[in-house]
N, C-alpha and C. Protein backbone atom coordinates (compact mmCIF):
# COMPACT_ATOMS: atom_id res chain seq x y z
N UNK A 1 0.85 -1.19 0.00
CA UNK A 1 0.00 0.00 0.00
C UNK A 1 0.89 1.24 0.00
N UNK A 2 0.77 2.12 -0.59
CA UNK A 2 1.49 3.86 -0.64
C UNK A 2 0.99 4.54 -0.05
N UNK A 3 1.47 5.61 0.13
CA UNK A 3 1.18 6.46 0.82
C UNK A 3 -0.56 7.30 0.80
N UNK A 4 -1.41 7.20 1.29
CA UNK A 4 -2.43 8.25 0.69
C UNK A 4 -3.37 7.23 -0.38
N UNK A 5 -3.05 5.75 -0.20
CA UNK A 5 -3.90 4.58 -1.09
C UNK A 5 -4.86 4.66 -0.34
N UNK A 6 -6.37 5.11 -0.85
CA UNK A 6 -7.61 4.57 -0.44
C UNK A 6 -8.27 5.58 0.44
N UNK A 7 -7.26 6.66 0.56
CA UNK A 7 -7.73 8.05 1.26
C UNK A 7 -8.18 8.90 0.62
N UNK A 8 -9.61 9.69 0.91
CA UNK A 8 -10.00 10.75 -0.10
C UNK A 8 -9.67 11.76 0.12
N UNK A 9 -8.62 12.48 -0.57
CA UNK A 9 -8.01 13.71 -0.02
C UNK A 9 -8.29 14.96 -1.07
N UNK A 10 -8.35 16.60 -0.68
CA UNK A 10 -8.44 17.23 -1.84
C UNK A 10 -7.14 17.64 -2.61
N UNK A 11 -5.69 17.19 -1.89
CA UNK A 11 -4.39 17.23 -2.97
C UNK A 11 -4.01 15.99 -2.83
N UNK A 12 -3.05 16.33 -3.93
CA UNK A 12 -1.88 14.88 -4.29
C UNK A 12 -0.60 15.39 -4.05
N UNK A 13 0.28 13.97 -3.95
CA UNK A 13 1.78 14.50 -3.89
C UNK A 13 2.28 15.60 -5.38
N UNK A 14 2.45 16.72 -4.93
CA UNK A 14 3.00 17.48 -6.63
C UNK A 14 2.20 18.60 -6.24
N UNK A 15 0.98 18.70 -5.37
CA UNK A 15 0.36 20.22 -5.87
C UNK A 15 0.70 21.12 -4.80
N UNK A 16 0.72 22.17 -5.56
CA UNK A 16 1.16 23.10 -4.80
C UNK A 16 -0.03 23.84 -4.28
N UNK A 17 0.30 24.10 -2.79
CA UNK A 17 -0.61 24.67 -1.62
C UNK A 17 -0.22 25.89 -0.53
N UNK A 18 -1.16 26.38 -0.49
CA UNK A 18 -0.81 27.99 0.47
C UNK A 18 -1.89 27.72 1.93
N UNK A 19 -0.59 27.71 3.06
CA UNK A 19 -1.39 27.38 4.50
C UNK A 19 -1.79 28.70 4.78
N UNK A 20 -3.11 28.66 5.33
CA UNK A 20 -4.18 29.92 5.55
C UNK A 20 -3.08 30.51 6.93
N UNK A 21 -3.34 31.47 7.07
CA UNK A 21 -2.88 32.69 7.83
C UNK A 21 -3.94 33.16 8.55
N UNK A 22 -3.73 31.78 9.52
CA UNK A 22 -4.98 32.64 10.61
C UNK A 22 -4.51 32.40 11.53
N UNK A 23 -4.29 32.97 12.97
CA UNK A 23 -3.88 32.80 13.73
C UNK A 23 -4.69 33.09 15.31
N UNK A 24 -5.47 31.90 15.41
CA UNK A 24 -6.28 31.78 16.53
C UNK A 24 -5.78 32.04 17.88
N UNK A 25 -6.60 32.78 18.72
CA UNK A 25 -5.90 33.19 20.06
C UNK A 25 -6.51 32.35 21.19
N UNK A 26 -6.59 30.66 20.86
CA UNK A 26 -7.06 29.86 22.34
C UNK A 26 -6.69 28.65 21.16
N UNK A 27 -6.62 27.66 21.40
CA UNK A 27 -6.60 26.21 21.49
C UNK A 27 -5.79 25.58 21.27
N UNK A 28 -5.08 24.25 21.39
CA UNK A 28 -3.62 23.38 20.58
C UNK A 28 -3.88 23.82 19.15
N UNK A 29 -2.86 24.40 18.36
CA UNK A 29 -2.94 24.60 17.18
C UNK A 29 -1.56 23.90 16.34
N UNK A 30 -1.78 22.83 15.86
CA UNK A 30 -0.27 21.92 15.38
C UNK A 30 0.18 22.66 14.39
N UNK A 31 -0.69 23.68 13.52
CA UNK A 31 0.40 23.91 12.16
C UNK A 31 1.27 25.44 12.99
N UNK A 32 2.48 25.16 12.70
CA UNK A 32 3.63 26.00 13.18
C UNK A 32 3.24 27.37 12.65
N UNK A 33 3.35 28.43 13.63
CA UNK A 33 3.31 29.67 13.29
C UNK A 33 4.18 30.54 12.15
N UNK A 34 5.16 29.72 11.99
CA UNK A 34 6.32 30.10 11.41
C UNK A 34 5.60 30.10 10.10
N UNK A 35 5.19 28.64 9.85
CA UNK A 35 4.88 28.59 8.36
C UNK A 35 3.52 28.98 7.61
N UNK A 36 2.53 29.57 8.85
CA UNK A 36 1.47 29.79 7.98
C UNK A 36 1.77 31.36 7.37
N UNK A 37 0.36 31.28 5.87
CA UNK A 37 1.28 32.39 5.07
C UNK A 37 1.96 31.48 3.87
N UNK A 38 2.57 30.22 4.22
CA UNK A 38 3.31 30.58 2.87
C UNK A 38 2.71 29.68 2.18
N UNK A 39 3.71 29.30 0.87
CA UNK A 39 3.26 27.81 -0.28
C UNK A 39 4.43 27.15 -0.04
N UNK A 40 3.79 25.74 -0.40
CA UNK A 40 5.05 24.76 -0.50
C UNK A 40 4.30 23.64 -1.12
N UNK A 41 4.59 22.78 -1.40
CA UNK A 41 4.04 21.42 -2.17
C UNK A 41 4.02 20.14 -1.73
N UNK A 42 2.81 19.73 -2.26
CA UNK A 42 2.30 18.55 -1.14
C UNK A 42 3.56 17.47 -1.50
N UNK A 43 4.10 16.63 -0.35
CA UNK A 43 5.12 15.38 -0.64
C UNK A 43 4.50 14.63 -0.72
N UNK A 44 3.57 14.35 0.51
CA UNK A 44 2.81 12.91 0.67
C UNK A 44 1.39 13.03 1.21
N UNK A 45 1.02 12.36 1.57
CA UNK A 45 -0.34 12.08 1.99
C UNK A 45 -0.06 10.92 3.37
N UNK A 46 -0.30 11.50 4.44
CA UNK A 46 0.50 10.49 5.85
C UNK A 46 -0.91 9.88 6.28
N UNK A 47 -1.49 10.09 6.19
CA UNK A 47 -2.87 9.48 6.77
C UNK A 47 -4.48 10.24 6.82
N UNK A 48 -5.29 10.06 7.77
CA UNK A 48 -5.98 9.92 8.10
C UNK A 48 -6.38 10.31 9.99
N UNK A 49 -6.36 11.51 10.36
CA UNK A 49 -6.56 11.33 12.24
C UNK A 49 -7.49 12.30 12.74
N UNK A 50 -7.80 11.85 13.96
CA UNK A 50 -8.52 12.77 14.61
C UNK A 50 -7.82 14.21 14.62
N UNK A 51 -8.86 15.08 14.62
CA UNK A 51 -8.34 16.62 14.61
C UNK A 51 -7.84 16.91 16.02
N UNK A 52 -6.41 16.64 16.14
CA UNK A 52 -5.66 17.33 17.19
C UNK A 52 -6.30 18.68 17.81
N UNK A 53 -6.80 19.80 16.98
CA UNK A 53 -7.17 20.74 17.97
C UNK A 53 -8.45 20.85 18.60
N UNK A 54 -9.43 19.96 18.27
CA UNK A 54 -10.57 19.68 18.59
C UNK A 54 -10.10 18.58 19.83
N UNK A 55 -9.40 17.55 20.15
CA UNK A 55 -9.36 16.38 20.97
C UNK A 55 -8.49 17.25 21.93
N UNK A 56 -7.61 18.16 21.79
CA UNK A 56 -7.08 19.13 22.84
C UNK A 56 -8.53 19.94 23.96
N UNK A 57 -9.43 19.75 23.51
CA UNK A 57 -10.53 20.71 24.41
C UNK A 57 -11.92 19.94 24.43
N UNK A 58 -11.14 18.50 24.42
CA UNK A 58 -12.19 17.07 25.04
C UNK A 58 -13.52 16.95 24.02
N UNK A 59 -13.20 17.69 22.71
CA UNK A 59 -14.30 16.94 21.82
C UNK A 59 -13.59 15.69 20.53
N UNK A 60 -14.62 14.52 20.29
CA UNK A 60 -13.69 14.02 19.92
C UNK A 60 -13.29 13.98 18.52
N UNK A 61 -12.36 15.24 17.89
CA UNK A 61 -12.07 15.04 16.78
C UNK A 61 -12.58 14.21 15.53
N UNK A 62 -13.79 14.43 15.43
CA UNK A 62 -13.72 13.85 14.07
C UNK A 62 -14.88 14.83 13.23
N UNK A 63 -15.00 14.41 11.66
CA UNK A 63 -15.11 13.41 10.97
C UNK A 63 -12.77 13.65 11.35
N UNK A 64 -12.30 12.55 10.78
CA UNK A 64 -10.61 12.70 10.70
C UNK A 64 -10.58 13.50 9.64
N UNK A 65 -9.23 14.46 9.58
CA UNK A 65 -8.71 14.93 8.88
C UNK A 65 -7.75 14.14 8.04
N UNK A 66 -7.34 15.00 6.45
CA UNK A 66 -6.51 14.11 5.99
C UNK A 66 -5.07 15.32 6.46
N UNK A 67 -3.96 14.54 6.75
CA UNK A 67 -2.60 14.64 7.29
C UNK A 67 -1.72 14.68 5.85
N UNK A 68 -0.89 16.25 5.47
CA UNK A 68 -0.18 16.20 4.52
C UNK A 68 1.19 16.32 4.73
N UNK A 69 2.21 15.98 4.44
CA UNK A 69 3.48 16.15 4.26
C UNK A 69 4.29 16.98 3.44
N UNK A 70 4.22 18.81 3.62
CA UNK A 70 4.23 19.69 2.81
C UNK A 70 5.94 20.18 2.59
N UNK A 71 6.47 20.48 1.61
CA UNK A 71 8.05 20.65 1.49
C UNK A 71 8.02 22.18 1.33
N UNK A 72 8.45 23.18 1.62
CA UNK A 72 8.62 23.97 1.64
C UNK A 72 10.17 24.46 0.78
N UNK A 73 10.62 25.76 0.61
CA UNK A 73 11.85 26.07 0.24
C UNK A 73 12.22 26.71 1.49
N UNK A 74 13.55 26.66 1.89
CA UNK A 74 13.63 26.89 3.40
C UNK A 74 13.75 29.07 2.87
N UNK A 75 14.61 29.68 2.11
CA UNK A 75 14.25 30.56 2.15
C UNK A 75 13.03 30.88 1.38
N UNK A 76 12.29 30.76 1.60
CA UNK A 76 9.93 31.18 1.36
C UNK A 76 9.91 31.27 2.77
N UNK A 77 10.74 30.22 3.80
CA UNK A 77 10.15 30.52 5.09
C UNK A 77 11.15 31.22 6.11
N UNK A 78 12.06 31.53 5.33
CA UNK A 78 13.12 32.64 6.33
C UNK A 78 13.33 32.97 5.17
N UNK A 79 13.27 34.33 5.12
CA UNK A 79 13.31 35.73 4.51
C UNK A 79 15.19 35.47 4.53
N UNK A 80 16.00 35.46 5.84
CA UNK A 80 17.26 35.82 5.83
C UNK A 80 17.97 34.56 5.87
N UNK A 81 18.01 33.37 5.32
CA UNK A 81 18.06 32.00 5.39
C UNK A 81 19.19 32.49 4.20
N UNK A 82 20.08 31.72 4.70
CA UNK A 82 21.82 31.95 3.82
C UNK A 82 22.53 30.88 3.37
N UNK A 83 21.70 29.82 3.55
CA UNK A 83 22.18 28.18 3.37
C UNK A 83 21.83 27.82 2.07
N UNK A 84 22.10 26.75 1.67
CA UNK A 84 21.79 26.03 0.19
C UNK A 84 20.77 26.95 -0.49
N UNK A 85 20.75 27.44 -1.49
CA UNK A 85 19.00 27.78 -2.05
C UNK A 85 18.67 26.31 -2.10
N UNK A 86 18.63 25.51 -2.30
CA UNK A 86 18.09 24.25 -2.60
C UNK A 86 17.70 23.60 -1.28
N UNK A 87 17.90 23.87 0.12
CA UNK A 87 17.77 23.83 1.05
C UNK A 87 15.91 23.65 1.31
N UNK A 88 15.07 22.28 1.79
CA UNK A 88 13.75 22.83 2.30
C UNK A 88 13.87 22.31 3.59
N UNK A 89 12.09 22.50 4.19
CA UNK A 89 11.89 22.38 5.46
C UNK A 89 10.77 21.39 4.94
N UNK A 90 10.27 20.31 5.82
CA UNK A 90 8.80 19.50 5.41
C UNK A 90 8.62 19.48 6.68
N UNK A 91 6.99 19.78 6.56
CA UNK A 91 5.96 19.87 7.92
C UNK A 91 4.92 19.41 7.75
N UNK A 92 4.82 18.70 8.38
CA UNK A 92 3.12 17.94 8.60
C UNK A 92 1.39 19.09 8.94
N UNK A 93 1.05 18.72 7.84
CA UNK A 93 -0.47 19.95 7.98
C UNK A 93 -1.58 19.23 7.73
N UNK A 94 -2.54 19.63 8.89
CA UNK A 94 -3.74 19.12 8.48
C UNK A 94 -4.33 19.68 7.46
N UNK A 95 -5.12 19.31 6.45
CA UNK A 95 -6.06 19.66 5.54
C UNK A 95 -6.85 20.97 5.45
N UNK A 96 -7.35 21.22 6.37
CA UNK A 96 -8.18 22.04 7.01
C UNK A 96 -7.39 23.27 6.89
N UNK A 97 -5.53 23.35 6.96
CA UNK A 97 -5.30 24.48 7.16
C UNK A 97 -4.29 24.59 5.21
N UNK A 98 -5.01 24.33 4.30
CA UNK A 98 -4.65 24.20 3.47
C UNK A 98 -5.82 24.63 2.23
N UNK A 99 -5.14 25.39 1.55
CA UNK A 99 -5.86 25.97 -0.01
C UNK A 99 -4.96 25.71 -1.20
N UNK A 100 -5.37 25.88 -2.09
CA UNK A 100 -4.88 25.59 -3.20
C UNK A 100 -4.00 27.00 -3.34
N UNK A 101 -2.62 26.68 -4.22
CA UNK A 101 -2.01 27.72 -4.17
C UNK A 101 -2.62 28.79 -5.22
N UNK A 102 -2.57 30.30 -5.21
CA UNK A 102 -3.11 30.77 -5.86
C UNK A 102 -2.31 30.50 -7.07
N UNK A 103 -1.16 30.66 -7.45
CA UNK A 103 -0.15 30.98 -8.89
C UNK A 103 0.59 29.52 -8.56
N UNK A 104 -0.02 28.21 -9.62
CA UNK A 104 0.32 27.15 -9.46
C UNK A 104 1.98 27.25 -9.99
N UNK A 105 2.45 26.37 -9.39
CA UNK A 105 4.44 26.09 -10.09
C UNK A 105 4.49 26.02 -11.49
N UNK A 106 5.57 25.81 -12.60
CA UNK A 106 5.61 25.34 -13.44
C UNK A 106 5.51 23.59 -13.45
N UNK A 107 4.74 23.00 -13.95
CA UNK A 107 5.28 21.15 -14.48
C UNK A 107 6.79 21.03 -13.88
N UNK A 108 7.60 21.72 -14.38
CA UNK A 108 9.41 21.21 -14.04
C UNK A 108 9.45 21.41 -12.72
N UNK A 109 8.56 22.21 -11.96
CA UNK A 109 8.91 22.35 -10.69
C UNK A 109 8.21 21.78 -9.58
N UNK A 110 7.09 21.18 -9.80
CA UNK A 110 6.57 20.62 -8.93
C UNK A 110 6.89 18.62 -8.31
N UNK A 111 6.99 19.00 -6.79
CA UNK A 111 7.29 18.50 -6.15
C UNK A 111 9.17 17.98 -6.05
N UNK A 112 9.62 18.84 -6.87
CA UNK A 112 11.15 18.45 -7.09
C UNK A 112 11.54 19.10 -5.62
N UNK A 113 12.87 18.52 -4.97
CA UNK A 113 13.38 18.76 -3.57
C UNK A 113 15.09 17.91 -3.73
């Protein structure tokens, strides 16, 4: 079985996605502050789970979210990042905090790392 076999998700490994920029003032919130705001492209598809920020405040997470494995370019997410350009970061995002990117990549560029 692969990654994301038999899961109905709204991306695939290759598309490129922009995490919403919202920044709630109460509950466990897993997607990193750092990275919402930007685009990066889906790697994988990790599963299927209860919504972490819902099961943080005793309700029980569901319907499940689908769990993505997003690659980033490390400078998109540090402005002053001086290392490899070829350099990324990959972070795990729930669904929920995910849109389609507005200005999709070129074909040559998607999901390359």
């Amino acid at each position: 079985m692969s990654w994301g076999e038999g899961i109905v998700s709204r991306f695939r490994p290759g598309d490129p996605v922009h995490v919403a920029a919202r920044f709630p003032e109460t509950g466990h919130i897993r997607t990193p502050f750092y990275i919402r705001g930007k685009t990066g492209i889906v790697e994988r598809i990790c599963g299927e789970y209860r919504n972490p920020e819902e099961l943080s405040v005793g309700q029980p997470g569901l319907p499940k979210k689908v769990l993505y494995r997003v690659r980033f370019d490390q400078a998109d997410v540090w402005p002053d990042y001086r290392g490899n350009p070829r350099d990324k970061v990959e972070v795990e995002i729930f669904e929920h905090w995910l849109e389609p990117a507005a200005t999709p990549l070129p074909l040559g560029e998607r999901g390359k790392g």
